[in-house]
N, C-alpha and C. Protein backbone atom coordinates (compact mmCIF):
# COMPACT_ATOMS: atom_id res chain seq x y z
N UNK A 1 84.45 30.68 132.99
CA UNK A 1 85.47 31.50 133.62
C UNK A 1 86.03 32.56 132.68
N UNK A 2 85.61 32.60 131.50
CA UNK A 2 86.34 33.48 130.37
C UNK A 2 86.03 34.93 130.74
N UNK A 3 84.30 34.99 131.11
CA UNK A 3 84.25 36.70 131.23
C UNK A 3 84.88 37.35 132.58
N UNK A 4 84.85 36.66 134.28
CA UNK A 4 86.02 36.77 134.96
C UNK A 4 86.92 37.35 134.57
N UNK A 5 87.78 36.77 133.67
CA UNK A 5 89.34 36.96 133.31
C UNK A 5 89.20 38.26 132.03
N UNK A 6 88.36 37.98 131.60
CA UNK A 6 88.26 39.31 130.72
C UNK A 6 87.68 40.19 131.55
N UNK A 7 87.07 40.61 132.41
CA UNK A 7 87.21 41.98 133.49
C UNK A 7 88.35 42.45 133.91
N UNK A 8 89.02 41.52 134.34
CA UNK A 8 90.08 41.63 135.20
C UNK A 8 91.21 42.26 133.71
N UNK A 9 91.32 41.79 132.79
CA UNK A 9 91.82 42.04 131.65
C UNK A 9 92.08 43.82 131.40
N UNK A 10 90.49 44.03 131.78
CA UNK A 10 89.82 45.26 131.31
C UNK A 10 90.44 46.02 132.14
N UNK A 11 90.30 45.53 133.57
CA UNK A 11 90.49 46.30 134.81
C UNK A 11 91.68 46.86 134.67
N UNK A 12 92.68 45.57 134.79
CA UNK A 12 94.15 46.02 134.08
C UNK A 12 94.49 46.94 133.29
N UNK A 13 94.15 46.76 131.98
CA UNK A 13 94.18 48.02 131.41
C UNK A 13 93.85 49.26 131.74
N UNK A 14 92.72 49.34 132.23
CA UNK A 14 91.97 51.26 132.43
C UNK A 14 93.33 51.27 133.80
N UNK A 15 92.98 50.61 134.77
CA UNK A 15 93.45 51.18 136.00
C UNK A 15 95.13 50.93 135.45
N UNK A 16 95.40 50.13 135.64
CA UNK A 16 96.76 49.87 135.87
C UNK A 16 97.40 48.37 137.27
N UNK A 17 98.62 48.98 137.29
CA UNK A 17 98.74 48.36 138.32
C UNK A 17 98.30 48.32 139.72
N UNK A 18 98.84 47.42 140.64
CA UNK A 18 98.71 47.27 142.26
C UNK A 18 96.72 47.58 142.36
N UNK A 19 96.01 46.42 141.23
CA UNK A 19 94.62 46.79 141.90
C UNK A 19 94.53 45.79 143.08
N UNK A 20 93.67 45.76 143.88
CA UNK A 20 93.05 45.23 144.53
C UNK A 20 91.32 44.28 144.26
N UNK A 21 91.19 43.38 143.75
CA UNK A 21 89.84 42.58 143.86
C UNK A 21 88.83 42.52 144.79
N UNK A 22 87.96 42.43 144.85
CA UNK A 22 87.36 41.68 145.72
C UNK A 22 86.22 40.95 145.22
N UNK A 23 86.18 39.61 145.70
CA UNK A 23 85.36 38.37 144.73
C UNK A 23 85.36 37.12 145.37
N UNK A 24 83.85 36.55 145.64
CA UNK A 24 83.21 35.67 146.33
C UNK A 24 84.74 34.48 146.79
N UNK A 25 85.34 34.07 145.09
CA UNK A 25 85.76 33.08 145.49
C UNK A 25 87.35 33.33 145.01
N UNK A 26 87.91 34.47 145.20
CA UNK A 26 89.20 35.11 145.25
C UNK A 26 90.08 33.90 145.32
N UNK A 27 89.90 32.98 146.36
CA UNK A 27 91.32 32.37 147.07
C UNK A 27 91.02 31.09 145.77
N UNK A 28 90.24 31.29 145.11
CA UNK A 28 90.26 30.28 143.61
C UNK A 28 90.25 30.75 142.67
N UNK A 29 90.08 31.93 142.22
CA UNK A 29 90.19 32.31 141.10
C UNK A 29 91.34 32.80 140.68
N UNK A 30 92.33 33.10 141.70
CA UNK A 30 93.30 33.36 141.54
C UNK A 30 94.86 32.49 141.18
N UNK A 31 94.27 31.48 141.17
CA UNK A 31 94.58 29.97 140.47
C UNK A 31 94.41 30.09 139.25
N UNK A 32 92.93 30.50 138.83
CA UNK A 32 92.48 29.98 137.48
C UNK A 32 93.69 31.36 137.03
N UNK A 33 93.57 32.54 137.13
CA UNK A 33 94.34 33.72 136.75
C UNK A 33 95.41 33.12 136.22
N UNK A 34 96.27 32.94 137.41
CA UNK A 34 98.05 32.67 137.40
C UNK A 34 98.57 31.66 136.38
N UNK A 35 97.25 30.68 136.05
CA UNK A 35 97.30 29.55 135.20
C UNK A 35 97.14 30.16 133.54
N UNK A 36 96.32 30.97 133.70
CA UNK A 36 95.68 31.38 132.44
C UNK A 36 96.70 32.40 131.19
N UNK A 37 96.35 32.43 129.96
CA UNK A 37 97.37 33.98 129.35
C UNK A 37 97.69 34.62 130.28
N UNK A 38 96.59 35.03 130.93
CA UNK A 38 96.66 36.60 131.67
C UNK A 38 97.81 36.53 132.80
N UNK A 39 98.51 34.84 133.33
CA UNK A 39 99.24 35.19 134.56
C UNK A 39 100.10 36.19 134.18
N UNK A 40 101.17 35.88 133.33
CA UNK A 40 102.08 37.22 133.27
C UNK A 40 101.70 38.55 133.55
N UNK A 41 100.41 38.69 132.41
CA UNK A 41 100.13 40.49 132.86
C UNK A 41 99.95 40.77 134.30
N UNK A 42 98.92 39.34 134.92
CA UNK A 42 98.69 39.53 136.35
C UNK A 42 99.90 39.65 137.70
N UNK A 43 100.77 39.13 137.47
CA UNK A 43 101.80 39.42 137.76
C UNK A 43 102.88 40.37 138.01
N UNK A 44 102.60 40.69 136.79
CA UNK A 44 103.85 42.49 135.93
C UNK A 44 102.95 43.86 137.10
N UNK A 45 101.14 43.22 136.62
CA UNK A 45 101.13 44.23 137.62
C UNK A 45 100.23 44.34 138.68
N UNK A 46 100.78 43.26 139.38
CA UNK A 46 101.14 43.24 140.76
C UNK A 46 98.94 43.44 141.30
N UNK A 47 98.67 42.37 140.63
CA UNK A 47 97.21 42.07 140.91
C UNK A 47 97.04 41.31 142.52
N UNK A 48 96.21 42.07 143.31
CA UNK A 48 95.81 41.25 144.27
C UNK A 48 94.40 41.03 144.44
N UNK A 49 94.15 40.50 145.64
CA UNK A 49 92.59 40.04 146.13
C UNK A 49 92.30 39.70 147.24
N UNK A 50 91.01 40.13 146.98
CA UNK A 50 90.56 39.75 148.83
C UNK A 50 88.97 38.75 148.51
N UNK A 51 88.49 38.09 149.59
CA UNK A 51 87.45 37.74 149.63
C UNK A 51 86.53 38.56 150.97
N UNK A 52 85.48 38.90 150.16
CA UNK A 52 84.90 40.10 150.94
C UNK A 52 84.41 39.44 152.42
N UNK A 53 84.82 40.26 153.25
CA UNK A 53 84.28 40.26 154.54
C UNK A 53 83.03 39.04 155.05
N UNK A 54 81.97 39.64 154.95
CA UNK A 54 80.86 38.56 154.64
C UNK A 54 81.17 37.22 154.47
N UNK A 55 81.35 37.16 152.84
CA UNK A 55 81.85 36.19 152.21
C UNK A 55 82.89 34.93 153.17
N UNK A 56 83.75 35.71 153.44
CA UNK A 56 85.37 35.27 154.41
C UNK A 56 84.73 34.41 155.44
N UNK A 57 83.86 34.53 155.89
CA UNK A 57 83.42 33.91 157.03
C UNK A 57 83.32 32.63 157.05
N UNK A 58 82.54 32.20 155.84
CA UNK A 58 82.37 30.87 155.22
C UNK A 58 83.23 30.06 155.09
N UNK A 59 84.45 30.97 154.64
CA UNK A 59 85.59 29.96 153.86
C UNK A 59 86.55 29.20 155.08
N UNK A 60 88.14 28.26 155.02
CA UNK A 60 88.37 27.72 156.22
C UNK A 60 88.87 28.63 156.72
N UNK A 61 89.82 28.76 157.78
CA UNK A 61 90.42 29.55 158.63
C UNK A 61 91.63 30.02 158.02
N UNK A 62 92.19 28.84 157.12
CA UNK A 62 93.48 29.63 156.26
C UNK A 62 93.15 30.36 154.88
N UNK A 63 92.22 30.51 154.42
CA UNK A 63 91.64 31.17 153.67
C UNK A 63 91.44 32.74 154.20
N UNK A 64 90.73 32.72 155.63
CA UNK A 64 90.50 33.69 156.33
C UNK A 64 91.32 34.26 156.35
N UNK A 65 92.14 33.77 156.62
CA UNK A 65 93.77 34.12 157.23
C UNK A 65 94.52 35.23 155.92
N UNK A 66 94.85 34.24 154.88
CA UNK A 66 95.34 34.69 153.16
C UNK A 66 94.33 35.91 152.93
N UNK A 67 92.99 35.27 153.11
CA UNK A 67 92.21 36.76 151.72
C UNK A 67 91.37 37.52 152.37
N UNK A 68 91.35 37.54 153.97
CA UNK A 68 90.01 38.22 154.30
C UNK A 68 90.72 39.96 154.40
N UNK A 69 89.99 40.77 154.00
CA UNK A 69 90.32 42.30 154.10
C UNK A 69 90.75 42.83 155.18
N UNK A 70 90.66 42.41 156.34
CA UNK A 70 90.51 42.63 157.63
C UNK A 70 92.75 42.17 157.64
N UNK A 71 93.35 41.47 157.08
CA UNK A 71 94.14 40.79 157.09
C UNK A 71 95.29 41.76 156.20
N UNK A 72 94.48 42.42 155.09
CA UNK A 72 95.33 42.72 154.02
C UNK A 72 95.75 44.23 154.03
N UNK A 73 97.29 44.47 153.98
CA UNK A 73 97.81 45.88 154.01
C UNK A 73 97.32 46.48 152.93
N UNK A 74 96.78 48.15 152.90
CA UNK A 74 96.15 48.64 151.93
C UNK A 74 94.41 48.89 151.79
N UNK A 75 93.77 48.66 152.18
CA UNK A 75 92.82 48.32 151.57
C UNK A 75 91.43 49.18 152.48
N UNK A 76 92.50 49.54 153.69
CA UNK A 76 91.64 50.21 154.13
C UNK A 76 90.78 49.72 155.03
N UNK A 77 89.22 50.46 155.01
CA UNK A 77 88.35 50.19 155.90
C UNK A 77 86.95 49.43 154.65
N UNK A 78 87.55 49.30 153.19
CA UNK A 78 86.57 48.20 152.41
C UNK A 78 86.36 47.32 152.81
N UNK A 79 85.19 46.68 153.14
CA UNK A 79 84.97 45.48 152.55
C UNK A 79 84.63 44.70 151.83
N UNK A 80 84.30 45.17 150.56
CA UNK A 80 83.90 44.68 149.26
C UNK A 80 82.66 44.20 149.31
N UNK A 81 81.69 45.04 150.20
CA UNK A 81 80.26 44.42 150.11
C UNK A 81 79.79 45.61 149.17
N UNK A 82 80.05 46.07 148.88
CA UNK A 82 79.05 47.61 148.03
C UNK A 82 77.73 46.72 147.09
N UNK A 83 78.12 45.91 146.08
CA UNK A 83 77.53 45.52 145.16
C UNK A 83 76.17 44.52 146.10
N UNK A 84 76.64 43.95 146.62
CA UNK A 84 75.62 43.06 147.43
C UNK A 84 74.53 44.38 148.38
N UNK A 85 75.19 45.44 148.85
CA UNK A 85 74.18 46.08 149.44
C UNK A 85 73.67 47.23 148.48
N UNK A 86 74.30 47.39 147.22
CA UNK A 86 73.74 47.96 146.07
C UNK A 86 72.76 47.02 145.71
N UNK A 87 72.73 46.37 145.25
CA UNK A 87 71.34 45.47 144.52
C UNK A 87 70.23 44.69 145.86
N UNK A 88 70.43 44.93 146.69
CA UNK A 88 69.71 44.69 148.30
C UNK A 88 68.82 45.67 148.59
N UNK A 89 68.91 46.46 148.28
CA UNK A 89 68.68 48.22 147.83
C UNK A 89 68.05 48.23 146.65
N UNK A 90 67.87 48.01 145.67
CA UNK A 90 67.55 48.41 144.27
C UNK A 90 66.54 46.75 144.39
N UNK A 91 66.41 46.06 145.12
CA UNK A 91 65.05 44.95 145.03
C UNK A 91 63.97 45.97 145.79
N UNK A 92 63.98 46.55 146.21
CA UNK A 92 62.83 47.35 146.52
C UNK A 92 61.99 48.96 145.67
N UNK A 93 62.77 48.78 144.52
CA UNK A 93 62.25 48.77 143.39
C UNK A 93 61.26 48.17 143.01
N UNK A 94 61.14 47.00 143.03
CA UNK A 94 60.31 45.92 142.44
C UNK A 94 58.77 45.92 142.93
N UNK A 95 58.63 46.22 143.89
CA UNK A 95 57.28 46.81 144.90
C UNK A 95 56.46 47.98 143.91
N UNK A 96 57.82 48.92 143.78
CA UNK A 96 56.89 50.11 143.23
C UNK A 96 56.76 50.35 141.96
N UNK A 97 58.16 49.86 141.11
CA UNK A 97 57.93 49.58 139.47
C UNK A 97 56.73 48.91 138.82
N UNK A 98 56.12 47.68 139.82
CA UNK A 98 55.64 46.36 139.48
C UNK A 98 54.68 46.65 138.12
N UNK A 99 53.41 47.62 138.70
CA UNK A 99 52.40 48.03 137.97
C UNK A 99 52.98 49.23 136.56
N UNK A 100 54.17 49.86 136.93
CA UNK A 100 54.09 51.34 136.11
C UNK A 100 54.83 50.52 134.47
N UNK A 101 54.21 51.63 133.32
CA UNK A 101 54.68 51.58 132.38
C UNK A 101 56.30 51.05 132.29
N UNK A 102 56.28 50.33 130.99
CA UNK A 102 57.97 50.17 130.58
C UNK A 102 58.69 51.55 131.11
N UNK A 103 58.18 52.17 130.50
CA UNK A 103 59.10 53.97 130.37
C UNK A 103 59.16 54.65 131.58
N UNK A 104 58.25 54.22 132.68
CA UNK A 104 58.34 54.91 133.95
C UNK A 104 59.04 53.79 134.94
N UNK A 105 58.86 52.76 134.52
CA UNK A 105 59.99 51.76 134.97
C UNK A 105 61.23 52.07 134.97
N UNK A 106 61.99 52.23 134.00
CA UNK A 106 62.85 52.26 133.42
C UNK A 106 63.25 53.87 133.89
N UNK A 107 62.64 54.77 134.27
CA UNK A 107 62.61 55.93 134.62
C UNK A 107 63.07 55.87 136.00
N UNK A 108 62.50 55.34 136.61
CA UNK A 108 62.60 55.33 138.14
C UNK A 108 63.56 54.24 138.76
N UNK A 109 64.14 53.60 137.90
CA UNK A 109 64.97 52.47 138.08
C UNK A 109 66.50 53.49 137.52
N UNK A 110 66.53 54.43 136.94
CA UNK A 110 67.43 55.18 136.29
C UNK A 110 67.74 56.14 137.62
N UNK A 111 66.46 56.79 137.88
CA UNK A 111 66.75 57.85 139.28
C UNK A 111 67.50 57.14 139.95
N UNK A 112 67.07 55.81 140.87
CA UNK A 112 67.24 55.40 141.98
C UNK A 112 68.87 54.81 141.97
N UNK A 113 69.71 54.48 141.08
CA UNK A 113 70.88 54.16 140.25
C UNK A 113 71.60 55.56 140.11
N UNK A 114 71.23 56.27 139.62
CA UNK A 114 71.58 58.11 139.63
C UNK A 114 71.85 58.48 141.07
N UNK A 115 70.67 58.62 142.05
CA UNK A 115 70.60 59.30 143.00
C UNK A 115 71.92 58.50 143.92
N UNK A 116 71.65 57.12 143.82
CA UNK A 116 72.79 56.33 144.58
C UNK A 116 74.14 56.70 144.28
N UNK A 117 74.93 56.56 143.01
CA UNK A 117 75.95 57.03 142.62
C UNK A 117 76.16 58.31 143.17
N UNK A 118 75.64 59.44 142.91
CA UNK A 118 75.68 60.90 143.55
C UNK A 118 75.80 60.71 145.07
N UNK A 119 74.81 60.15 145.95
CA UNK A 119 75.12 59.86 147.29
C UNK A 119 76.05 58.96 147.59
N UNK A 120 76.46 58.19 146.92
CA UNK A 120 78.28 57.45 147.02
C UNK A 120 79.28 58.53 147.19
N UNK A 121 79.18 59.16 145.84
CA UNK A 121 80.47 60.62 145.53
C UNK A 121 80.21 61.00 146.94
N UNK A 122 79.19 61.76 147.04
CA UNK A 122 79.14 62.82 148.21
C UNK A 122 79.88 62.22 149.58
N UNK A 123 79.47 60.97 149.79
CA UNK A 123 79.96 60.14 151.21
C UNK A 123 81.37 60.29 150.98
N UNK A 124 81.90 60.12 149.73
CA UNK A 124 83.37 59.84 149.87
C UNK A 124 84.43 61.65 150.24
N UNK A 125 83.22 62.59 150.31
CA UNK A 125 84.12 63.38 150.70
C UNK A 125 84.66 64.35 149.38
N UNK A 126 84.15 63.62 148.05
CA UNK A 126 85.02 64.73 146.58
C UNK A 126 84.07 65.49 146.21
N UNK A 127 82.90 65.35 146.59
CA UNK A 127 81.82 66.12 145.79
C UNK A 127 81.80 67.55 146.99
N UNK A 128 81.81 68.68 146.40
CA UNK A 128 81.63 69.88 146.94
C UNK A 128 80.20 69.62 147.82
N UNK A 129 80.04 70.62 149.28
CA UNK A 129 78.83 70.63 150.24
C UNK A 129 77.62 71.46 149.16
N UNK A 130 78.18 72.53 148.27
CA UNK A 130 76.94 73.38 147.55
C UNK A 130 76.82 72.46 146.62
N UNK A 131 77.49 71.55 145.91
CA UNK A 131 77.39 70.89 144.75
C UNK A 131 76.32 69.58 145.19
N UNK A 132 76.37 69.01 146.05
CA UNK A 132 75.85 68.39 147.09
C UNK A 132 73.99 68.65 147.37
N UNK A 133 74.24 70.03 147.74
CA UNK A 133 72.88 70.80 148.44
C UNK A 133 72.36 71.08 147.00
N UNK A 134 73.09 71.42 146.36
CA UNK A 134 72.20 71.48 144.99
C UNK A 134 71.55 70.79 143.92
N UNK A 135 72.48 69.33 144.03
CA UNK A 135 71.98 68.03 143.45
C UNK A 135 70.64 67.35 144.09
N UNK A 136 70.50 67.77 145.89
CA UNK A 136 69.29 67.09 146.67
C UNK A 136 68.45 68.01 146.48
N UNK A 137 68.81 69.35 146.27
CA UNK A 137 67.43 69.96 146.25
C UNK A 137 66.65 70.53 144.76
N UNK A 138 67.54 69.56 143.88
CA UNK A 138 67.17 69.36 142.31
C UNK A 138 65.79 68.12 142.15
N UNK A 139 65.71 67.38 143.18
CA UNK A 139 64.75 66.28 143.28
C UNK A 139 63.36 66.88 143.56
């Protein structure tokens, strides 16, 4: 549980306060937190969590209830699946890397990580439409 709490540590610091989590097993880790050094900092600033959507389904009904996103003021229209459909996405890599060199591996595993990030920005609306048209038609 140490590297957990040292993210969250980290997180704290860069961001600041009032973050928001989201993590498989939120409605427990947030135990281990409150227990740990870190409750105070977690506390001061005003750390919350959700258990992602997906995830929520599994857990009981008062769990659902406490951590599912769908429940929680703030947070929007997240559901804290990004990472699960980021690497869901990036196994189909594995098909076309299989045979190529270390260096073209590692090449094309770099694009496909690149190109994603850039098409994140753009979805969210901050990346300029020419800045945009000019990054896709750089490929």
């Amino acid at each position: 549980m140490k590297y957990p709490i040292a993210i969250v540590n980290r997180l704290i610091d860069i961001y600041g306060s009032d973050i928001c989590l989201g993590y498989d097993i939120m409605c427990a880790f947030i135990k281990t937190l409150t227990r740990s050094c870190l409750g105070p900092k977690v506390a001061a600033f005003r750390l919350s969590g959700v258990v992602p959507s997906f995830h929520g389904h599994a857990h009981n009904r008062g769990c659902q209830l406490h951590w599912h996103p769908m429940y929680m003021e703030g947070v929007g229209l997240e559901d804290f699946e990004e990472c699960e459909r980021t690497f869901a996405k990036s196994n189909e890599l594995a098909a076309v890397t299989r045979l190529a060199s270390p260096y073209h591996r590692h090449q094309h595993i770099d694009e496909h990580f690149a190109f994603h990030d850039q098409d994140k920005h753009a979805a969210s609306g901050k990346l300029s439409h020419s800045c945009a048209f000019s990054f896709l038609t750089s490929f």
